[in-house]
N, C-alpha and C. Protein backbone atom coordinates (compact mmCIF):
# COMPACT_ATOMS: atom_id res chain seq x y z
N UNK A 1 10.33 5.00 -21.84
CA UNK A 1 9.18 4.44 -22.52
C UNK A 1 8.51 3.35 -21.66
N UNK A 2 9.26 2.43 -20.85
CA UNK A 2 8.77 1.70 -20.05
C UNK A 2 8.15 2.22 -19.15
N UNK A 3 8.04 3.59 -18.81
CA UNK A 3 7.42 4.07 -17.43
C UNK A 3 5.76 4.37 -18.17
N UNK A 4 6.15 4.71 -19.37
CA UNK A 4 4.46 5.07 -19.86
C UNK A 4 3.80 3.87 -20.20
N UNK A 5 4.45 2.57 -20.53
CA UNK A 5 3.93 1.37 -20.55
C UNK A 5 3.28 1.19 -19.23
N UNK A 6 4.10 1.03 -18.44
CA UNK A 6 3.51 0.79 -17.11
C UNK A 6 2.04 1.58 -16.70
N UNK A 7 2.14 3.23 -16.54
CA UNK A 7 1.46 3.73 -16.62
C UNK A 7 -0.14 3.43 -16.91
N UNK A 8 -0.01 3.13 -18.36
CA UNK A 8 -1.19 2.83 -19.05
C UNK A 8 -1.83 2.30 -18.77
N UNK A 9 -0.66 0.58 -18.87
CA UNK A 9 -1.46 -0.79 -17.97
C UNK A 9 -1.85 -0.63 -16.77
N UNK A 10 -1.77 -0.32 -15.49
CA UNK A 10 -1.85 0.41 -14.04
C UNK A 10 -3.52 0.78 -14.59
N UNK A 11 -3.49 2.15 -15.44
CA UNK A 11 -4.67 2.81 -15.75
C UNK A 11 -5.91 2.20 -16.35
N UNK A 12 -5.41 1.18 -17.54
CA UNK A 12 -6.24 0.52 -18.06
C UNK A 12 -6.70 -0.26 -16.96
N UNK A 13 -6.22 -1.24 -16.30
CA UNK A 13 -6.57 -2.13 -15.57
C UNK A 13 -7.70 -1.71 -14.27
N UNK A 14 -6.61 -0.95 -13.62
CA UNK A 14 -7.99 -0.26 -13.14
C UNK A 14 -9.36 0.37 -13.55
N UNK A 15 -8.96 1.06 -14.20
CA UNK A 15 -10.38 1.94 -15.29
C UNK A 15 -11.30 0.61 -15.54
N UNK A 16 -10.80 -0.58 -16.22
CA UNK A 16 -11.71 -1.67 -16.29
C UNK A 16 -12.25 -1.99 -15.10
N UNK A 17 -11.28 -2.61 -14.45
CA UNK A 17 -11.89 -3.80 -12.99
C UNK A 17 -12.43 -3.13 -12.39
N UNK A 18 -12.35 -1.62 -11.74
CA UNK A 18 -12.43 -1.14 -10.88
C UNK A 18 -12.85 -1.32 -9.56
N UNK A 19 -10.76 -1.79 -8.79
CA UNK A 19 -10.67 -2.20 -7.50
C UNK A 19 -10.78 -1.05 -6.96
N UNK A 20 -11.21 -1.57 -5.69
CA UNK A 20 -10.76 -0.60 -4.31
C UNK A 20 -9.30 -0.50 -4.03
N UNK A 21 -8.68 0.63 -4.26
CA UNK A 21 -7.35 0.98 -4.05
C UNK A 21 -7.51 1.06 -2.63
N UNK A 22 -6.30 0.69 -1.56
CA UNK A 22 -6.01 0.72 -0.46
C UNK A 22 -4.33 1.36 -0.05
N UNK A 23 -4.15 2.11 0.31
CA UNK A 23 -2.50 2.79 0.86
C UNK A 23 -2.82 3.38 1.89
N UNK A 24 -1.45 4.28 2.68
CA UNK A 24 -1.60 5.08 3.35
C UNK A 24 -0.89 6.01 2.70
N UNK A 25 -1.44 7.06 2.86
CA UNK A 25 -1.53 8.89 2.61
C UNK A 25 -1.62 8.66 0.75
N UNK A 26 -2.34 7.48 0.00
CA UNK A 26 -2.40 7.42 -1.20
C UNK A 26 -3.52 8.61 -1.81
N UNK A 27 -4.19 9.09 -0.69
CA UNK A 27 -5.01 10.36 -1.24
C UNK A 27 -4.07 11.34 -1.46
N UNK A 28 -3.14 11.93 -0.88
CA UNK A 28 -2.39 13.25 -0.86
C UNK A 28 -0.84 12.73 -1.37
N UNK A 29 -0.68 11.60 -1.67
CA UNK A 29 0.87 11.45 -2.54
C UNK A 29 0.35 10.11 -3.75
N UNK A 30 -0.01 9.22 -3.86
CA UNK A 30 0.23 8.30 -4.47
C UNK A 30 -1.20 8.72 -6.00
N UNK A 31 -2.00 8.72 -5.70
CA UNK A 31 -3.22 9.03 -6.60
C UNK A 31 -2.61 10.44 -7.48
N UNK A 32 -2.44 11.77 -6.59
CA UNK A 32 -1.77 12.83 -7.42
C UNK A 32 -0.63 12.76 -8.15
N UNK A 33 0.47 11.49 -7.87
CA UNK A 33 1.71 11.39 -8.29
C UNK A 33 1.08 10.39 -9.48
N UNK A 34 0.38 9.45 -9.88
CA UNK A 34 0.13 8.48 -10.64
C UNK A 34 -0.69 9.55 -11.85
N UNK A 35 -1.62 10.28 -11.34
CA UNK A 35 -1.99 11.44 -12.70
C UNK A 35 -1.17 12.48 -12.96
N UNK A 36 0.04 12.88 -12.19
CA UNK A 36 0.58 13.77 -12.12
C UNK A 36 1.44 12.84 -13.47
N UNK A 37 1.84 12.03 -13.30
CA UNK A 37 3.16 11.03 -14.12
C UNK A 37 2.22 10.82 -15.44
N UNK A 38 0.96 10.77 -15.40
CA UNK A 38 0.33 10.02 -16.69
C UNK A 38 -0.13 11.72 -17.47
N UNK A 39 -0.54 12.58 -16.95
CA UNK A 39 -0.37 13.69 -17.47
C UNK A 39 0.77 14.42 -18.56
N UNK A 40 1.74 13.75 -17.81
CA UNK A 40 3.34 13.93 -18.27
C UNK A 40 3.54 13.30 -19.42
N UNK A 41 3.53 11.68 -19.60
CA UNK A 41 3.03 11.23 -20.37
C UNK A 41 2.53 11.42 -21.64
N UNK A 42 1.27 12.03 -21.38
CA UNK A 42 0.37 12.25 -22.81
C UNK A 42 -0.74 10.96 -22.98
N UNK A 43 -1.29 10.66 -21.32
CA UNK A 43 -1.53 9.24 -21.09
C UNK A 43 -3.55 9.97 -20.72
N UNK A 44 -4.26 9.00 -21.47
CA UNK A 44 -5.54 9.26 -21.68
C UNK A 44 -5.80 9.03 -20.06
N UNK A 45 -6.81 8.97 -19.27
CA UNK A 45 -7.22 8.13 -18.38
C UNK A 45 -7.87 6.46 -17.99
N UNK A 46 -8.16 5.86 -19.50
CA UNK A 46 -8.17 5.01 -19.54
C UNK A 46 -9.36 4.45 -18.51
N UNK A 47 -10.54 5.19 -17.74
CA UNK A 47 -11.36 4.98 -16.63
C UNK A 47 -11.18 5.25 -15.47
N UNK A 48 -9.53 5.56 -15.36
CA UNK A 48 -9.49 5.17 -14.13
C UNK A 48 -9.65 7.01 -13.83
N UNK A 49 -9.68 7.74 -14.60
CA UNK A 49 -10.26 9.42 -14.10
C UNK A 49 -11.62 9.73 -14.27
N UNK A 50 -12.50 8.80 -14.30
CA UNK A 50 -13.59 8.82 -14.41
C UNK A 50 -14.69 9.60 -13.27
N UNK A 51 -15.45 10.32 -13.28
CA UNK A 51 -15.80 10.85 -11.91
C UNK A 51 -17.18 10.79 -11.99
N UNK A 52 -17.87 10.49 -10.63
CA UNK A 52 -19.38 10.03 -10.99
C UNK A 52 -20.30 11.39 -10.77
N UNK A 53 -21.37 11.60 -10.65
CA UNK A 53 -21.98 13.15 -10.62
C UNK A 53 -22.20 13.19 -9.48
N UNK A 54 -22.18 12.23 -8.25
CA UNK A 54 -22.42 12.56 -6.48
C UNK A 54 -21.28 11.39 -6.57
N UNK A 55 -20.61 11.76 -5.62
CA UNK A 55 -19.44 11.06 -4.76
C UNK A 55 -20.01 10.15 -4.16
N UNK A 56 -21.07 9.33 -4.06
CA UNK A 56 -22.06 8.09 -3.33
C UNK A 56 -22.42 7.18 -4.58
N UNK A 57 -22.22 7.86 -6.07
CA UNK A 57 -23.27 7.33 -6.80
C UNK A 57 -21.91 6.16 -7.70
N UNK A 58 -20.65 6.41 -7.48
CA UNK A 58 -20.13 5.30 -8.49
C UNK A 58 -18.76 4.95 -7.83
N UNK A 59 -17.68 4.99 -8.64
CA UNK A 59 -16.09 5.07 -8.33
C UNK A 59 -15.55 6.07 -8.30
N UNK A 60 -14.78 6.70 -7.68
CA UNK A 60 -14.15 8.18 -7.82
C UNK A 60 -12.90 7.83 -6.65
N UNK A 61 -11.84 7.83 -7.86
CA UNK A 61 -10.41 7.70 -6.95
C UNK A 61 -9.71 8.68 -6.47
N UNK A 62 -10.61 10.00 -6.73
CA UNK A 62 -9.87 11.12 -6.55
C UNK A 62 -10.48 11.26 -5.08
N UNK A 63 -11.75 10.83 -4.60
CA UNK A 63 -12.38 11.79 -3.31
C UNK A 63 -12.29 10.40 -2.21
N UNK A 64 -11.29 10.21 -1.32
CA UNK A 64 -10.83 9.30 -0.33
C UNK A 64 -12.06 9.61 0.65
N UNK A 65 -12.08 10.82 0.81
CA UNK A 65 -13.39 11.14 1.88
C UNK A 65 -14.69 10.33 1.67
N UNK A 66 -15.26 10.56 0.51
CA UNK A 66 -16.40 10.26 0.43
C UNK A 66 -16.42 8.80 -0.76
N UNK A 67 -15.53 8.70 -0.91
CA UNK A 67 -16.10 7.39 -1.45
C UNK A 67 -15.27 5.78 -1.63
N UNK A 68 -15.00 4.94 -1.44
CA UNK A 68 -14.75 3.67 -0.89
C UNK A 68 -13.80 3.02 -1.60
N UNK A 69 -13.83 4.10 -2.69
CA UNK A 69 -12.82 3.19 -3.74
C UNK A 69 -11.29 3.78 -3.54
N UNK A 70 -10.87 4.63 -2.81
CA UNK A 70 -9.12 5.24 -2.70
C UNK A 70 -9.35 5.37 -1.00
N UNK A 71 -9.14 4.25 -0.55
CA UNK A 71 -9.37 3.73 1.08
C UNK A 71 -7.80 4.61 1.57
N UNK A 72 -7.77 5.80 2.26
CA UNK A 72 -6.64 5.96 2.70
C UNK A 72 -6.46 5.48 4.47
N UNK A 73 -5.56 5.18 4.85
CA UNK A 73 -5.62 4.44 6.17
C UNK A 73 -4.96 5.50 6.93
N UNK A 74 -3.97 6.01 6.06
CA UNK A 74 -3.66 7.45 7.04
C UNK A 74 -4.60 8.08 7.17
N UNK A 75 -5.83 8.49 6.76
CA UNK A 75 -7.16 9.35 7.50
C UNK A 75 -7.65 8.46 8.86
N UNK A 76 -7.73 7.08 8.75
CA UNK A 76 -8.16 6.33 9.39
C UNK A 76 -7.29 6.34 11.18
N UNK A 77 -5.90 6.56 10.51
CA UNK A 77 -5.04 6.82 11.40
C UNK A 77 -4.85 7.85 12.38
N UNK A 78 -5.34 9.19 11.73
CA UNK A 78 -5.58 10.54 12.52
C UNK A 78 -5.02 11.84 11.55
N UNK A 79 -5.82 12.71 12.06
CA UNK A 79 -5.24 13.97 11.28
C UNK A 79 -4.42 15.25 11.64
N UNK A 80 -3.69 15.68 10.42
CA UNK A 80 -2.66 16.63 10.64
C UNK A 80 -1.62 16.41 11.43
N UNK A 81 -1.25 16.77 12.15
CA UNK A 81 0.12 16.47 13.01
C UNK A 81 0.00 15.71 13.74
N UNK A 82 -1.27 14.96 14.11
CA UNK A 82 -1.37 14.05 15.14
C UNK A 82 -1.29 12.63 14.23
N UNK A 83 -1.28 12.67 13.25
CA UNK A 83 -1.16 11.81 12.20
C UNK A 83 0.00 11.07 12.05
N UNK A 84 0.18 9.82 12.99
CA UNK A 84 1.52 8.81 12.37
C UNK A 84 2.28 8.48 10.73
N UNK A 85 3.17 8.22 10.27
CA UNK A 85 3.86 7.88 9.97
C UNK A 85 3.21 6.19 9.02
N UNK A 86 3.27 5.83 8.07
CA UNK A 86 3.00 4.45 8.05
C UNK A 86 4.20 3.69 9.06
N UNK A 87 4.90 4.25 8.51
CA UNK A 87 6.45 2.79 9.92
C UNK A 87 5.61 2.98 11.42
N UNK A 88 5.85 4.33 11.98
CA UNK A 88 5.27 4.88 13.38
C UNK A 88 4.33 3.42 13.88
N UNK A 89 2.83 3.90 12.68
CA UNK A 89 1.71 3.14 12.77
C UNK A 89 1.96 1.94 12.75
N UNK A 90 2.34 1.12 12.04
CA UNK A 90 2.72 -0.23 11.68
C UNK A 90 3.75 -0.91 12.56
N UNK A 91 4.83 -0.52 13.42
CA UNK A 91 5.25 -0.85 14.38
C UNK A 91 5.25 -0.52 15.50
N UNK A 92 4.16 0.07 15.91
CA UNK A 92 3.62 0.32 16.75
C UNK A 92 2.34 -0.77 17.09
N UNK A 93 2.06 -1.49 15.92
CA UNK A 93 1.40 -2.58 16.21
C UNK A 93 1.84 -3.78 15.93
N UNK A 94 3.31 -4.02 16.05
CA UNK A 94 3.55 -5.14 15.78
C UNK A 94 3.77 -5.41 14.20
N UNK A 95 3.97 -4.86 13.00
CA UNK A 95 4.07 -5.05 12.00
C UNK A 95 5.22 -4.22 11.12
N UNK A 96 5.89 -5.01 10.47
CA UNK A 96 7.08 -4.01 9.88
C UNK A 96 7.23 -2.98 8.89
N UNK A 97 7.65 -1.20 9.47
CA UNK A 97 7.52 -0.13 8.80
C UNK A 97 8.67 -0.24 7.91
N UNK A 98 9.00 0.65 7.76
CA UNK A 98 11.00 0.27 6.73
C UNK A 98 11.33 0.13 7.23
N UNK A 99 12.06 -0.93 6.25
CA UNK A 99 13.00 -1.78 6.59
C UNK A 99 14.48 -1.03 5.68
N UNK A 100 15.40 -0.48 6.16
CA UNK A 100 16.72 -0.34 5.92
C UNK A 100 16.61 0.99 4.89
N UNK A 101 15.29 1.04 3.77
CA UNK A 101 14.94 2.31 3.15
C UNK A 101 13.64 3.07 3.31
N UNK A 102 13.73 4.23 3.45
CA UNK A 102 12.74 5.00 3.41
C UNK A 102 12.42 5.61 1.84
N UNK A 103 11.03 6.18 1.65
CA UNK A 103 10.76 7.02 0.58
C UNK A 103 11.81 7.93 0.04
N UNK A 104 12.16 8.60 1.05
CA UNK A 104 13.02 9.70 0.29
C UNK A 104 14.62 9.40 -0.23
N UNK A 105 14.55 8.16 0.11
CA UNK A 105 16.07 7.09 -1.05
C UNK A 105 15.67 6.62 -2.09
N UNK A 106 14.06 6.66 -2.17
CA UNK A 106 14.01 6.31 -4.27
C UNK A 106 14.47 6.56 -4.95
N UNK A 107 14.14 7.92 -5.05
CA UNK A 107 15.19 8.64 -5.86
C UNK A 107 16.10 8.47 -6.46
N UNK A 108 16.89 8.33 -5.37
CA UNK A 108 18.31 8.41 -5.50
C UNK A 108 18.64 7.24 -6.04
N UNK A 109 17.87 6.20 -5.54
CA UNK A 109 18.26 4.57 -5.83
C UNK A 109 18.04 4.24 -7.18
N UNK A 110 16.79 5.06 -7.68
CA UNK A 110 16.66 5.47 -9.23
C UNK A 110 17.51 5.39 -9.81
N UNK A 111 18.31 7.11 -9.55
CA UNK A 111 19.46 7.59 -9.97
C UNK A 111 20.34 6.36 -10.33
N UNK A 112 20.09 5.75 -9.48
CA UNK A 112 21.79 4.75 -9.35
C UNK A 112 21.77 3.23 -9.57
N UNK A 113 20.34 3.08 -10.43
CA UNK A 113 20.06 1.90 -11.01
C UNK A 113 19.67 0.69 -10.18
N UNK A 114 19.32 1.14 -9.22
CA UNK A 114 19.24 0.13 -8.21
C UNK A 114 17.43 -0.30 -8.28
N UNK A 115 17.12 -1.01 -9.25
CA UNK A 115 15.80 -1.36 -9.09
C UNK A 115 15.48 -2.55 -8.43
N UNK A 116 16.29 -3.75 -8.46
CA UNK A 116 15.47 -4.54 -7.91
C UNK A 116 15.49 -4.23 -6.12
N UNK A 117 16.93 -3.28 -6.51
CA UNK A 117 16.18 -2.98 -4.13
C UNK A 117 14.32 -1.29 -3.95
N UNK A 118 14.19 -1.17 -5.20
CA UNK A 118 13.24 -0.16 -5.30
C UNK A 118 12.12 -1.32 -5.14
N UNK A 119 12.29 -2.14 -5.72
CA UNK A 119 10.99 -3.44 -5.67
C UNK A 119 10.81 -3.80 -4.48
N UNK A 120 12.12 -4.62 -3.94
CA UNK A 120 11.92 -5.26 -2.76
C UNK A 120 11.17 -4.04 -1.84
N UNK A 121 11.76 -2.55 -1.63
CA UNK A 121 11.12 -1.52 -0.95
C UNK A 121 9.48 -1.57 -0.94
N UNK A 122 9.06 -1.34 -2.58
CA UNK A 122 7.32 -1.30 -2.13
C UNK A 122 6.90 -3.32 -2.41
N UNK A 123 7.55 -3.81 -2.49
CA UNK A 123 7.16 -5.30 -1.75
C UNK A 123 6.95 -4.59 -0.04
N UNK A 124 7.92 -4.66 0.41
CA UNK A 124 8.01 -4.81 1.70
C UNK A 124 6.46 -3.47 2.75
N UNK A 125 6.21 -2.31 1.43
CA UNK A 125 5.87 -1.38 1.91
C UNK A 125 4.12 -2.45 1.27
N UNK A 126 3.99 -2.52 0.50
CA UNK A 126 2.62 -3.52 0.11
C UNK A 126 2.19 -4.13 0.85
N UNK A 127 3.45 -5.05 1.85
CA UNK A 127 2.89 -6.35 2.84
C UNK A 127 2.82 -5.31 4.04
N UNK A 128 3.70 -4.23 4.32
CA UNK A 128 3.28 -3.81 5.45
C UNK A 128 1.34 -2.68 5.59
N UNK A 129 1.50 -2.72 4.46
CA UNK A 129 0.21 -1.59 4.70
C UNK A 129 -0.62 -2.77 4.41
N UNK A 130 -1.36 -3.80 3.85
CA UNK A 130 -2.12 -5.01 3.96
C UNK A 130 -2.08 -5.31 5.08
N UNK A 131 -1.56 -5.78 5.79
CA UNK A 131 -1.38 -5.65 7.35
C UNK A 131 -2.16 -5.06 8.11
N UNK A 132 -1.60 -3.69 7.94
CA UNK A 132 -2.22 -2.49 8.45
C UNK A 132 -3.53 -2.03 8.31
N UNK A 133 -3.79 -2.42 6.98
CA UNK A 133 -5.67 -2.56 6.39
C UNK A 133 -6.29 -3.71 7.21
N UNK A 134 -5.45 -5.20 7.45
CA UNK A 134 -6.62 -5.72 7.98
C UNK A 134 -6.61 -5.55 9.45
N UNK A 135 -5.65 -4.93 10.23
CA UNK A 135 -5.49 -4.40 11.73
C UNK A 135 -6.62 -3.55 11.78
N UNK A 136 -7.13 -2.37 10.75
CA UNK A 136 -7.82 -1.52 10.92
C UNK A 136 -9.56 -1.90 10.61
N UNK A 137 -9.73 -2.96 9.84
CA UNK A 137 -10.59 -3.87 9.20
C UNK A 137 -11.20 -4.54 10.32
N UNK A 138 -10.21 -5.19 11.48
CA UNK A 138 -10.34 -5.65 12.61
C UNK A 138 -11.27 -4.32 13.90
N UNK A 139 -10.66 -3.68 13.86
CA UNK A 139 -10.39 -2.68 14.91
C UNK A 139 -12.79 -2.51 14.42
N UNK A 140 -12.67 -2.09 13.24
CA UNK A 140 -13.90 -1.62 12.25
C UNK A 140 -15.10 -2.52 12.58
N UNK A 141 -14.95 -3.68 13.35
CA UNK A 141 -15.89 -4.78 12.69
C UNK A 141 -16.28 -5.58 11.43
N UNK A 142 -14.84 -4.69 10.53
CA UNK A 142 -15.35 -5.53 9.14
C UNK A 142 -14.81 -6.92 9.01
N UNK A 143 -13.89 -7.35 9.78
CA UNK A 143 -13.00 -8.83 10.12
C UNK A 143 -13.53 -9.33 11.87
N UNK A 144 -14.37 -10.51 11.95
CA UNK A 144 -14.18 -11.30 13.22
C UNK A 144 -12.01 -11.29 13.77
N UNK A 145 -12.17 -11.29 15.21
CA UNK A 145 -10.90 -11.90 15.38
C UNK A 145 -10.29 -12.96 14.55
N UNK A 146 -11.47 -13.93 14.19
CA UNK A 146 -10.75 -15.24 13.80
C UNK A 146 -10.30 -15.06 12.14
N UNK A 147 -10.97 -13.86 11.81
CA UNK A 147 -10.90 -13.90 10.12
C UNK A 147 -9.39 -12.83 10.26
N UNK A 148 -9.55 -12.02 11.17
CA UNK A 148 -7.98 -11.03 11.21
C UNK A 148 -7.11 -12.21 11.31
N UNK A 149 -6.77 -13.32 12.37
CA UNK A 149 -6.19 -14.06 12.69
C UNK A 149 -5.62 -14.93 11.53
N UNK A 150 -6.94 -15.13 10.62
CA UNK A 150 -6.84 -16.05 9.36
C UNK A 150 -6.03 -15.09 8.57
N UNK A 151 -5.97 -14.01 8.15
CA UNK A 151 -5.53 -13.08 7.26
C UNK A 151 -4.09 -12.86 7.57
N UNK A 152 -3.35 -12.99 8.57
CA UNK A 152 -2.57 -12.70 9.05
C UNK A 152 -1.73 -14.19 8.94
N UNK A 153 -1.96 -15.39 9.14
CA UNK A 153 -1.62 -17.02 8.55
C UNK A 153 -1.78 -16.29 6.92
N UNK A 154 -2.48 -15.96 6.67
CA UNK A 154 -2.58 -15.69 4.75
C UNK A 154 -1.01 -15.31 4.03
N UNK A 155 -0.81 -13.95 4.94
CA UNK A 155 0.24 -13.40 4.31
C UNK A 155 1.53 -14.05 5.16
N UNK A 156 1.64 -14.97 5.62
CA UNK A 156 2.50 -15.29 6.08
C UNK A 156 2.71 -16.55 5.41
N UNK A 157 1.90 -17.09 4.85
CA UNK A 157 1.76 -18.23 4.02
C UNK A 157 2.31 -17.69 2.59
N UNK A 158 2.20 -16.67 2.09
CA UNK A 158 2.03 -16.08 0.72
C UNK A 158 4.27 -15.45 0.96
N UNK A 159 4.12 -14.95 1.57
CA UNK A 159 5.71 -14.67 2.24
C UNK A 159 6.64 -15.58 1.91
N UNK A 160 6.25 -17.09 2.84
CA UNK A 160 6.71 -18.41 2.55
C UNK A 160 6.89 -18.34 1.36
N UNK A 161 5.50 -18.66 0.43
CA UNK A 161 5.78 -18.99 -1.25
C UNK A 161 6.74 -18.51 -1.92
N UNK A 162 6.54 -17.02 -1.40
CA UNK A 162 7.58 -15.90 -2.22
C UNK A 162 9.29 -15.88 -1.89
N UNK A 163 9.16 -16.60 -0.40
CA UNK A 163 10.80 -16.75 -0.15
C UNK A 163 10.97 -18.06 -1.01
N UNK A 164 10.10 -19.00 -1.26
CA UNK A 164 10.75 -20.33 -1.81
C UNK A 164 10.83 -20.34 -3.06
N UNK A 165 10.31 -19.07 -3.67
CA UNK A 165 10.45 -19.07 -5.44
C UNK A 165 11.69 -17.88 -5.22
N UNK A 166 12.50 -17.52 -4.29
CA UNK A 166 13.82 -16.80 -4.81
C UNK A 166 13.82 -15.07 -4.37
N UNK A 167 12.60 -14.82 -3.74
CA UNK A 167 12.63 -13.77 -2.95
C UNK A 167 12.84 -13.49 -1.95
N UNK A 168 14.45 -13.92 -1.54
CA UNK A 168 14.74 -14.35 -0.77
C UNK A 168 15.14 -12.88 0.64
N UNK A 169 14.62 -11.65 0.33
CA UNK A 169 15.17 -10.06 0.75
C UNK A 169 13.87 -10.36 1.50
N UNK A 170 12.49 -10.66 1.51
CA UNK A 170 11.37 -10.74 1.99
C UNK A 170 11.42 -11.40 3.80
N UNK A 171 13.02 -12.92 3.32
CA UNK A 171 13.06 -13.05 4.72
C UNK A 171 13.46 -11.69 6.12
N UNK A 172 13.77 -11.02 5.51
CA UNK A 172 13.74 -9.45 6.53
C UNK A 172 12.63 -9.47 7.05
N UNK A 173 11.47 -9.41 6.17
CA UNK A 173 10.59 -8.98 6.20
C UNK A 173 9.82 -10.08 7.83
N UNK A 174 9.98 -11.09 7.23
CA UNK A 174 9.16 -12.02 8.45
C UNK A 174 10.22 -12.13 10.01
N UNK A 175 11.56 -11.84 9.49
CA UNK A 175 12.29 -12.03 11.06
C UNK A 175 11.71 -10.35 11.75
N UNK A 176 11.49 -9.51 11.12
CA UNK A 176 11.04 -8.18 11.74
C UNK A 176 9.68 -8.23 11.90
N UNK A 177 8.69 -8.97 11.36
CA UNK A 177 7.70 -9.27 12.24
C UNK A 177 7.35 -9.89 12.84
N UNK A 178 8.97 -10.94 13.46
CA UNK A 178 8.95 -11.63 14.39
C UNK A 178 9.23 -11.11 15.97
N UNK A 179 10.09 -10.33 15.32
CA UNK A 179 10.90 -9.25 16.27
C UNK A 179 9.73 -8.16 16.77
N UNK A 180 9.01 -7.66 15.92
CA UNK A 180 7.99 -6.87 16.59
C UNK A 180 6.74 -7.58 17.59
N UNK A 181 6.13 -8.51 16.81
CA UNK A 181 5.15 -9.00 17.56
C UNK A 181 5.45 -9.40 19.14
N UNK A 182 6.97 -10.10 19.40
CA UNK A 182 7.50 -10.67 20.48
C UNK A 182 7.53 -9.44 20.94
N UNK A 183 8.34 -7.98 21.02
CA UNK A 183 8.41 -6.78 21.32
C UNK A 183 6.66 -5.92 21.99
N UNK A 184 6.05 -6.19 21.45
CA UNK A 184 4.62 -5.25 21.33
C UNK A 184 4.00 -6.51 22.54
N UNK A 185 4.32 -7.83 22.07
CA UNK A 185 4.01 -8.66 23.29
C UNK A 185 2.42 -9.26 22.50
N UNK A 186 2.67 -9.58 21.06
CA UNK A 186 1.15 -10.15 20.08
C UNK A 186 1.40 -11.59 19.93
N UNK A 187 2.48 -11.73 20.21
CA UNK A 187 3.17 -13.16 19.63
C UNK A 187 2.15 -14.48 20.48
């Protein structure tokens, strides 16, 4: 019952605000798995399946191609087989891919009650693809150096907060993007 709670709120919230969703490969796994689960459900769309009559003219989270609001960074990244990996991509520039779990141990970690390490996982997978959005944001012209630079003090500032209120699994997170940047040679 908690998963359709969640669900809803996720749906409602979006359907209202309607943010720009940002992931990688969230066009071809994360968007189909979130209606695929609310389908299951018996879960209305709440806005967030809303579709406009031209792919230019509103929000549409279903079409990554053509419209601004389901930003996938794996397109951005390259296509079909030439297509990295989020970890690949992300430490390859200096920023940390998984750390100790991959996707295909949810599951299982499910199975075996292990939620707060399922959290820390898309914590760790959240800060790494933000990252990765403003690397690519940079690369785009949509960020000056100095505003990538600033963004990058942001989440490292926000990290801090989060290790000093007791999230304390996150410090992984900053010694491996200490370890990379010195490695890649960004430091």
């Amino acid at each position: 019952m908690r998963r359709k709670v969640l669900l809803a709120n996720f749906l409602k919230s979006v359907g209202r605000k309607k943010p720009q969703l940002v992931g990688y490969n969230s066009a071809q796994a994360d968007v189909p798995i979130i209606v695929q689960r609310s389908i299951v459900n018996g879960l209305p769309g709440f806005g967030f399946s809303d579709r406009p009559d031209k792919p230019w003219l509103g929000v549409d989270y279903f079409d990554a191609r053509n419209s601004e609001y389901n930003v996938d960074l794996a397109d951005a990244m390259g296509q079909y087989k030439d297509r990295p990996s989020l970890h690949q991509a992300a430490t390859l520039s200096g920023i940390p891919g998984k750390i100790e779990v991959s996707g295909s141990s949810v599951a299982e970690m499910w199975l075996q009650g292990k939620l707060s390490e399922i959290v820390a996982y898309n914590e760790f997978d959240a800060f790494t693809t933000h990252l990765l959005w403003a690397r690519l944001a940079h690369f785009s012209g949509l960020q000056s150096s100095d505003q990538y630079m600033r963004e990058q003090e942001r989440v490292r500032e926000l990290l801090k907060e989060e290790i000093s209120a007791g999230k304390v699994h996150l410090e992984k997170f900053v010694t491996e993007w200490d370890r990379l940047l010195a490695i890649t040679g960004q430091n």
